[in-house]
PDB file of N, CA and C in Angstrom:
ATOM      1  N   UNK A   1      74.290  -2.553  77.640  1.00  0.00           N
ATOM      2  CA  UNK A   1      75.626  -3.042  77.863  1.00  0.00           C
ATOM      3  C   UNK A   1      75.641  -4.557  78.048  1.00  0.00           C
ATOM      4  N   UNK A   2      74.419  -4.914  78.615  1.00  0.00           N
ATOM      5  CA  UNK A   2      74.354  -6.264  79.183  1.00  0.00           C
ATOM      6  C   UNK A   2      74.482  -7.095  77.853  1.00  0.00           C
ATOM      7  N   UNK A   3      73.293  -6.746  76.951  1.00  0.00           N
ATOM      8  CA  UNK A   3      72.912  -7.110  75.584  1.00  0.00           C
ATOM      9  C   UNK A   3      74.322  -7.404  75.158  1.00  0.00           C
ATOM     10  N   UNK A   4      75.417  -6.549  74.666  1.00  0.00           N
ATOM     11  CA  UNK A   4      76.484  -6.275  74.185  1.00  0.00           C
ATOM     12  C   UNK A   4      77.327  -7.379  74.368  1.00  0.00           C
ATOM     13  N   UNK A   5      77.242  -7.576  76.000  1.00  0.00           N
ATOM     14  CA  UNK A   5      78.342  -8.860  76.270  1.00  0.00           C
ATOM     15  C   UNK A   5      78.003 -10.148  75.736  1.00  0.00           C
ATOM     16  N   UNK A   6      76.592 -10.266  76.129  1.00  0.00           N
ATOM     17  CA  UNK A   6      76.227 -11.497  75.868  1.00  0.00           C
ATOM     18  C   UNK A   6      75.931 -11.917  74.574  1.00  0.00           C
ATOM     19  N   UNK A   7      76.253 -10.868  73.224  1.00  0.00           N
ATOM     20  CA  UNK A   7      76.441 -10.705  72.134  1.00  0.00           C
ATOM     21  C   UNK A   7      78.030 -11.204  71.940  1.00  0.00           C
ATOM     22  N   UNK A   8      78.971 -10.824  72.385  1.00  0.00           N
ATOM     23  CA  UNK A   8      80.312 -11.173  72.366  1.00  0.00           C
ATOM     24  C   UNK A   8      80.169 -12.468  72.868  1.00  0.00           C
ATOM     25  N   UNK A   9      80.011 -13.026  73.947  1.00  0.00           N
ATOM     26  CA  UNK A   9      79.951 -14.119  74.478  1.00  0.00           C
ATOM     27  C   UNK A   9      79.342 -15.434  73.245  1.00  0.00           C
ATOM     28  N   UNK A  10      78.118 -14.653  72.434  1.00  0.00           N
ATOM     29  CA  UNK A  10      77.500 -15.932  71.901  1.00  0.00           C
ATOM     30  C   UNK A  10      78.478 -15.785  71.067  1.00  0.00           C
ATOM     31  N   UNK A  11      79.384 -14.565  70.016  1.00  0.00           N
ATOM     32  CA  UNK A  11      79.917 -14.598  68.856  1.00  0.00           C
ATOM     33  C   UNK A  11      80.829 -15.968  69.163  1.00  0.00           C
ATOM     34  N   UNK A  12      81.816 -15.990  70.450  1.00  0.00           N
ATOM     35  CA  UNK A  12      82.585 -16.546  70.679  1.00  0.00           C
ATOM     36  C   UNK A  12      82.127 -18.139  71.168  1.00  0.00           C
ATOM     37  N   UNK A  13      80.966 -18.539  71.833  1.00  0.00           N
ATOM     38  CA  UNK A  13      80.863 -19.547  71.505  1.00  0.00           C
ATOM     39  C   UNK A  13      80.739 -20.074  70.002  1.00  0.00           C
ATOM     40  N   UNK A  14      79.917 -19.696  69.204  1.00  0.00           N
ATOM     41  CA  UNK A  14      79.661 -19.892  67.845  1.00  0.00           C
ATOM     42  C   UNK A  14      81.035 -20.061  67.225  1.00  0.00           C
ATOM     43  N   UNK A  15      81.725 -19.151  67.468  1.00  0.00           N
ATOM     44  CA  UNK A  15      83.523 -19.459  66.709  1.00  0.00           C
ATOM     45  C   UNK A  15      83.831 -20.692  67.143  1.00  0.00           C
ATOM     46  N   UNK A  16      83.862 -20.782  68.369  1.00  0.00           N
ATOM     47  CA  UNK A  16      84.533 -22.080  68.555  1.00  0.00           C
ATOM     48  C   UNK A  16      83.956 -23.355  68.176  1.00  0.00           C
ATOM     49  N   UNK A  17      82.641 -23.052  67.906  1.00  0.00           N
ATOM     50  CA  UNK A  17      82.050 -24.379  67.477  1.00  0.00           C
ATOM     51  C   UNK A  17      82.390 -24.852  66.019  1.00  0.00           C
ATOM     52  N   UNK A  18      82.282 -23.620  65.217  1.00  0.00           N
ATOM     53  CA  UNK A  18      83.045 -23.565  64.019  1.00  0.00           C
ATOM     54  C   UNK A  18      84.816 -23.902  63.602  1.00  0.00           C
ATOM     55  N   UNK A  19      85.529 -23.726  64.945  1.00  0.00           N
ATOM     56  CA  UNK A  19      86.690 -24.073  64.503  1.00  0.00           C
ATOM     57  C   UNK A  19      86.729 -25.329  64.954  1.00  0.00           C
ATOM     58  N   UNK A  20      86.140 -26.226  66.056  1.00  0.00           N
ATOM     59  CA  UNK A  20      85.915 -27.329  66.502  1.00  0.00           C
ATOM     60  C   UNK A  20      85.479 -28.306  64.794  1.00  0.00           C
ATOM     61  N   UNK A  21      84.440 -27.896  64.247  1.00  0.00           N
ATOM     62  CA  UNK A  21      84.165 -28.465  63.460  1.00  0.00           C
ATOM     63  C   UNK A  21      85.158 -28.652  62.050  1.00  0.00           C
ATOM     64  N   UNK A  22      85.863 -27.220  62.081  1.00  0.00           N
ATOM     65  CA  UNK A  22      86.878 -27.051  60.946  1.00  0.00           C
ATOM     66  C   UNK A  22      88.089 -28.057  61.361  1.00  0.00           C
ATOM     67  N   UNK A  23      88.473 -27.896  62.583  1.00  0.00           N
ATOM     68  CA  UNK A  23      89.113 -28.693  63.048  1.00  0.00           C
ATOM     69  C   UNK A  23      89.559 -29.834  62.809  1.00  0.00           C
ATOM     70  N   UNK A  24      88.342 -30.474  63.010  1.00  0.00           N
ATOM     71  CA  UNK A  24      88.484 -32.445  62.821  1.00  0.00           C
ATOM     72  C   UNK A  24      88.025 -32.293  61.190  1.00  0.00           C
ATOM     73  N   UNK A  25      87.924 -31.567  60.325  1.00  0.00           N
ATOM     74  CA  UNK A  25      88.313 -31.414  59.252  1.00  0.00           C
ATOM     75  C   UNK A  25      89.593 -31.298  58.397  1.00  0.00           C
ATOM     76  N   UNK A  26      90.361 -30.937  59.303  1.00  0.00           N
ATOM     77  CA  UNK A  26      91.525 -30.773  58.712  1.00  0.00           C
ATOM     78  C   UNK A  26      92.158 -29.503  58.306  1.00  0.00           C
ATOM     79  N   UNK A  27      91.417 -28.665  59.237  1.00  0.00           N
ATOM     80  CA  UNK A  27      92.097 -27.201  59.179  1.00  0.00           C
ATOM     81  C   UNK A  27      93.096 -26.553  59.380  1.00  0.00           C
ATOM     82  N   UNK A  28      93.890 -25.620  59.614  1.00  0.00           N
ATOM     83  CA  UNK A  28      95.083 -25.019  59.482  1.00  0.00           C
ATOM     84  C   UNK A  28      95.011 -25.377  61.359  1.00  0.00           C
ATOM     85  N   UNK A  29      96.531 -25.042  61.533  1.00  0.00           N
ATOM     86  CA  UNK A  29      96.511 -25.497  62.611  1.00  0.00           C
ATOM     87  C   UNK A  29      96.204 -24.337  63.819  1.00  0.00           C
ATOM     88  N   UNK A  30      95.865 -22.943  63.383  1.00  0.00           N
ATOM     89  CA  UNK A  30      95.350 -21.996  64.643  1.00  0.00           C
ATOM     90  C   UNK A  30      94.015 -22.376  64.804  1.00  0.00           C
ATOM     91  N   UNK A  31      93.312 -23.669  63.857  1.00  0.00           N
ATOM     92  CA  UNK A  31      91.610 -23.906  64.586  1.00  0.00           C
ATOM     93  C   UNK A  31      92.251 -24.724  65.581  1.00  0.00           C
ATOM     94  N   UNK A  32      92.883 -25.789  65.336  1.00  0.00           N
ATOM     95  CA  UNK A  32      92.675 -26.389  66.029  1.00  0.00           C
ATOM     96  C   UNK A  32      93.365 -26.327  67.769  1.00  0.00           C
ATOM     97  N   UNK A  33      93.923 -25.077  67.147  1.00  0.00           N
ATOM     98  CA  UNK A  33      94.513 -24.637  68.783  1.00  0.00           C
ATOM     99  C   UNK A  33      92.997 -23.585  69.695  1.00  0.00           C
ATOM    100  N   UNK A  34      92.147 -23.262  69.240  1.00  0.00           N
ATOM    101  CA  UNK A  34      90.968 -22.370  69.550  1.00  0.00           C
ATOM    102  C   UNK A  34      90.253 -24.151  69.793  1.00  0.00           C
ATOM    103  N   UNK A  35      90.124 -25.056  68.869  1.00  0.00           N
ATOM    104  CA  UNK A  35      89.202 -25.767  68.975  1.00  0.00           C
ATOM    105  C   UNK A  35      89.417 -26.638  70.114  1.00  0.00           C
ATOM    106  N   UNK A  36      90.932 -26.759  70.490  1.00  0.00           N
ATOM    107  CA  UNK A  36      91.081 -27.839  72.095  1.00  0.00           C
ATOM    108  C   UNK A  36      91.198 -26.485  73.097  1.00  0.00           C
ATOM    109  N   UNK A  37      91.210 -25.349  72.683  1.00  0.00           N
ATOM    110  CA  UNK A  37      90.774 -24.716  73.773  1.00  0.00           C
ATOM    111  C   UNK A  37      89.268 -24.096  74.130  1.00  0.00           C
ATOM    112  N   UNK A  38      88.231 -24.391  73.229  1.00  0.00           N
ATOM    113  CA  UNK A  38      86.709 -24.354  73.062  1.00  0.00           C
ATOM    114  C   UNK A  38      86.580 -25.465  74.109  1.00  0.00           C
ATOM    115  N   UNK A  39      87.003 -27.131  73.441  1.00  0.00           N
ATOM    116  CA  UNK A  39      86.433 -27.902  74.670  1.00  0.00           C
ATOM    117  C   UNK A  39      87.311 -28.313  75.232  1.00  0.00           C
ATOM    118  N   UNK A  40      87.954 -27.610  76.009  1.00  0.00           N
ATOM    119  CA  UNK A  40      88.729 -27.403  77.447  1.00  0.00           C
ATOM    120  C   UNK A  40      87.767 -26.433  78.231  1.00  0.00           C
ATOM    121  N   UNK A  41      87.235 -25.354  77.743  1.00  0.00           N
ATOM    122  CA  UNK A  41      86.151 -24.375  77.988  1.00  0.00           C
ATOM    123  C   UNK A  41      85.050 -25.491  78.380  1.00  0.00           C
ATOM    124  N   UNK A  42      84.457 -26.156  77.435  1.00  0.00           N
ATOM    125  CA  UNK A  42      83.200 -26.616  78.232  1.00  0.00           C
ATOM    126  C   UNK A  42      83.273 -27.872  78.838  1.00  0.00           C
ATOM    127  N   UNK A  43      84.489 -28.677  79.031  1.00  0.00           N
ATOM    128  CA  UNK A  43      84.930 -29.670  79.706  1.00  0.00           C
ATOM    129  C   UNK A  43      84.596 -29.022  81.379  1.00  0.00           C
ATOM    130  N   UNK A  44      85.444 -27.822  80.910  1.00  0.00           N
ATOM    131  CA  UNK A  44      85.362 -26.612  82.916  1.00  0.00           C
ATOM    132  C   UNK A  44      83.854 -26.394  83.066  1.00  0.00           C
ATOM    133  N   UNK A  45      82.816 -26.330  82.063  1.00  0.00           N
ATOM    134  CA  UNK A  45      81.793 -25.991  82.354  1.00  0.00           C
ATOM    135  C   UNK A  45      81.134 -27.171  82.839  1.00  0.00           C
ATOM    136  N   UNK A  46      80.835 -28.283  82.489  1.00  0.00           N
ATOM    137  CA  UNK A  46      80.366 -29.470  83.019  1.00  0.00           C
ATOM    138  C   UNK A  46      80.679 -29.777  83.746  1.00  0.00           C
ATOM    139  N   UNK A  47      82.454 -29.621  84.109  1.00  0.00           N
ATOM    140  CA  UNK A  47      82.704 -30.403  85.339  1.00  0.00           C
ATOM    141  C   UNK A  47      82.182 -29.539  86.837  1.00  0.00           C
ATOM    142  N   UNK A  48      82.315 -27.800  86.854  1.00  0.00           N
ATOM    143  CA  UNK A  48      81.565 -26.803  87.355  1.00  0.00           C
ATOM    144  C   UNK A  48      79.667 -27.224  87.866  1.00  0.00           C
ATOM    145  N   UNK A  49      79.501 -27.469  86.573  1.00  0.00           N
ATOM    146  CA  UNK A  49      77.623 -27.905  87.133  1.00  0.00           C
ATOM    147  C   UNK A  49      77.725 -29.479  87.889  1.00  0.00           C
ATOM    148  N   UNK A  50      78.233 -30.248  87.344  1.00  0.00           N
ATOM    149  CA  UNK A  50      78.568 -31.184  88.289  1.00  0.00           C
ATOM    150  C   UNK A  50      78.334 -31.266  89.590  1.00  0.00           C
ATOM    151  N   UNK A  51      79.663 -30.772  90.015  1.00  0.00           N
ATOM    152  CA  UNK A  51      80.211 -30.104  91.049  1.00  0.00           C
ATOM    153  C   UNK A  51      78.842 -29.238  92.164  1.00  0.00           C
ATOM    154  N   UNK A  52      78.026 -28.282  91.290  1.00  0.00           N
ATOM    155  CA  UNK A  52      77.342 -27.655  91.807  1.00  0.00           C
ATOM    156  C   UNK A  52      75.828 -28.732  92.074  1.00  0.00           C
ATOM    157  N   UNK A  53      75.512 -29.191  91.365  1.00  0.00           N
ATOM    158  CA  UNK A  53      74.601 -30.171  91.516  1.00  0.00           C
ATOM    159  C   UNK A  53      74.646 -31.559  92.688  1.00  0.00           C
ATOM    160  N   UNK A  54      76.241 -31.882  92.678  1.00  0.00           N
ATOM    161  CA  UNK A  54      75.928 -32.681  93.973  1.00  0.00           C
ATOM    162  C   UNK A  54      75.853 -32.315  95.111  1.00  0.00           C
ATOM    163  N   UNK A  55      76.280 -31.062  95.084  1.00  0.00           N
ATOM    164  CA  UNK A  55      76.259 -30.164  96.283  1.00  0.00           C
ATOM    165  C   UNK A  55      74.535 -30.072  96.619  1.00  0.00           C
ATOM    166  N   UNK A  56      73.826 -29.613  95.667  1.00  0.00           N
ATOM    167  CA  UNK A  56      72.246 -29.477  96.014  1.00  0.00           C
ATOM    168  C   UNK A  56      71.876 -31.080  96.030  1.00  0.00           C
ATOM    169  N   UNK A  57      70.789 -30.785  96.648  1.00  0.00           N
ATOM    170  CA  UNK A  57      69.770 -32.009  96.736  1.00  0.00           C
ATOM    171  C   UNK A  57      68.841 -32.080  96.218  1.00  0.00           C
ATOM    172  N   UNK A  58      68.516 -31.248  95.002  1.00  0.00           N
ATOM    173  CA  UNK A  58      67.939 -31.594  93.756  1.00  0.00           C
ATOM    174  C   UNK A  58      68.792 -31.538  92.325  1.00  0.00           C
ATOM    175  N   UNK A  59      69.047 -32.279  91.737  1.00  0.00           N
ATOM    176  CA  UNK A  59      69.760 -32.197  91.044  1.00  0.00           C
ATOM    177  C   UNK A  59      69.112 -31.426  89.000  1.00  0.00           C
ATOM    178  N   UNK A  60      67.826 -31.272  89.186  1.00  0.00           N
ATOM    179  CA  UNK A  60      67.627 -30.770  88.175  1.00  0.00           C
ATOM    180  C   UNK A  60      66.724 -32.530  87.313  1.00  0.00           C
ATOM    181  N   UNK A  61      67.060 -33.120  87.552  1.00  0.00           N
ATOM    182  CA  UNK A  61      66.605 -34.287  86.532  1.00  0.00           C
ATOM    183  C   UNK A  61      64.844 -34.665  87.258  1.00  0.00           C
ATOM    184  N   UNK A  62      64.405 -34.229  88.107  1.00  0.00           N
ATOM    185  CA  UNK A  62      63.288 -34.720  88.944  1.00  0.00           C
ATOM    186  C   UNK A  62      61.952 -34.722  87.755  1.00  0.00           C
ATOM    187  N   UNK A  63      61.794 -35.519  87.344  1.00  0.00           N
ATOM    188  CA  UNK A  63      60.829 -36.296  86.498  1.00  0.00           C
ATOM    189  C   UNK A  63      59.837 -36.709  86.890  1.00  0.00           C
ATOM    190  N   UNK A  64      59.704 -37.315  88.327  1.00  0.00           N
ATOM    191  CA  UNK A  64      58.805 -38.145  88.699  1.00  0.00           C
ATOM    192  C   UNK A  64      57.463 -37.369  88.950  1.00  0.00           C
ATOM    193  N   UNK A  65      57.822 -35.827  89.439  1.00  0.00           N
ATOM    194  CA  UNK A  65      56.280 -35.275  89.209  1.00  0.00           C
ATOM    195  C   UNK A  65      55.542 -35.176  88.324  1.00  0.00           C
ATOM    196  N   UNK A  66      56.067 -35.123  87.027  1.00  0.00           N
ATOM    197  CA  UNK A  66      55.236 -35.236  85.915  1.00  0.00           C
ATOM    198  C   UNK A  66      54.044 -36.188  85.606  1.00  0.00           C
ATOM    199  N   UNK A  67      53.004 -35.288  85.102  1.00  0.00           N
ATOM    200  CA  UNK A  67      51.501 -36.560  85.227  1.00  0.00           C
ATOM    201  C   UNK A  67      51.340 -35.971  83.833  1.00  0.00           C
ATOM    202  N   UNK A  68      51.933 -35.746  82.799  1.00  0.00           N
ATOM    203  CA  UNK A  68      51.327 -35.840  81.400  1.00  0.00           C
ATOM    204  C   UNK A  68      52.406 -36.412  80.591  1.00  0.00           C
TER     205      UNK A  68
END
């Protein structure tokens, strides 16, 4: 079941990336209503990790341990 969703989930990112792209092409105008609502979708997602990252005190970028 799990499989399933996250099968729907990728179909639907993948669409939107496709109408995003059809989009600023010059597509009919129902892409480009999916395509400002794709990145309105991941506008919420960035601003979400953001959000969650200044909250922690590691933020994910910690580089400096690296020795290779």
């Amino acid at each position: 079941m799990i499989v399933l969703l996250l099968g729907v989930v990728l179909a639907l990112v993948i669409g939107g990336c496709v109408c995003v792209v059809w989009a600023s092409r010059g597509g009919p105008r129902w892409t480009r209503v999916v395509a400002t609502l794709t990145l309105a979708a991941g506008e919420m997602v960035r601003a979400s990790s953001r959000r969650r990252g200044s909250s922690n005190n590691n933020s994910g970028d910690d580089t400096s341990s690296y020795d290779g």
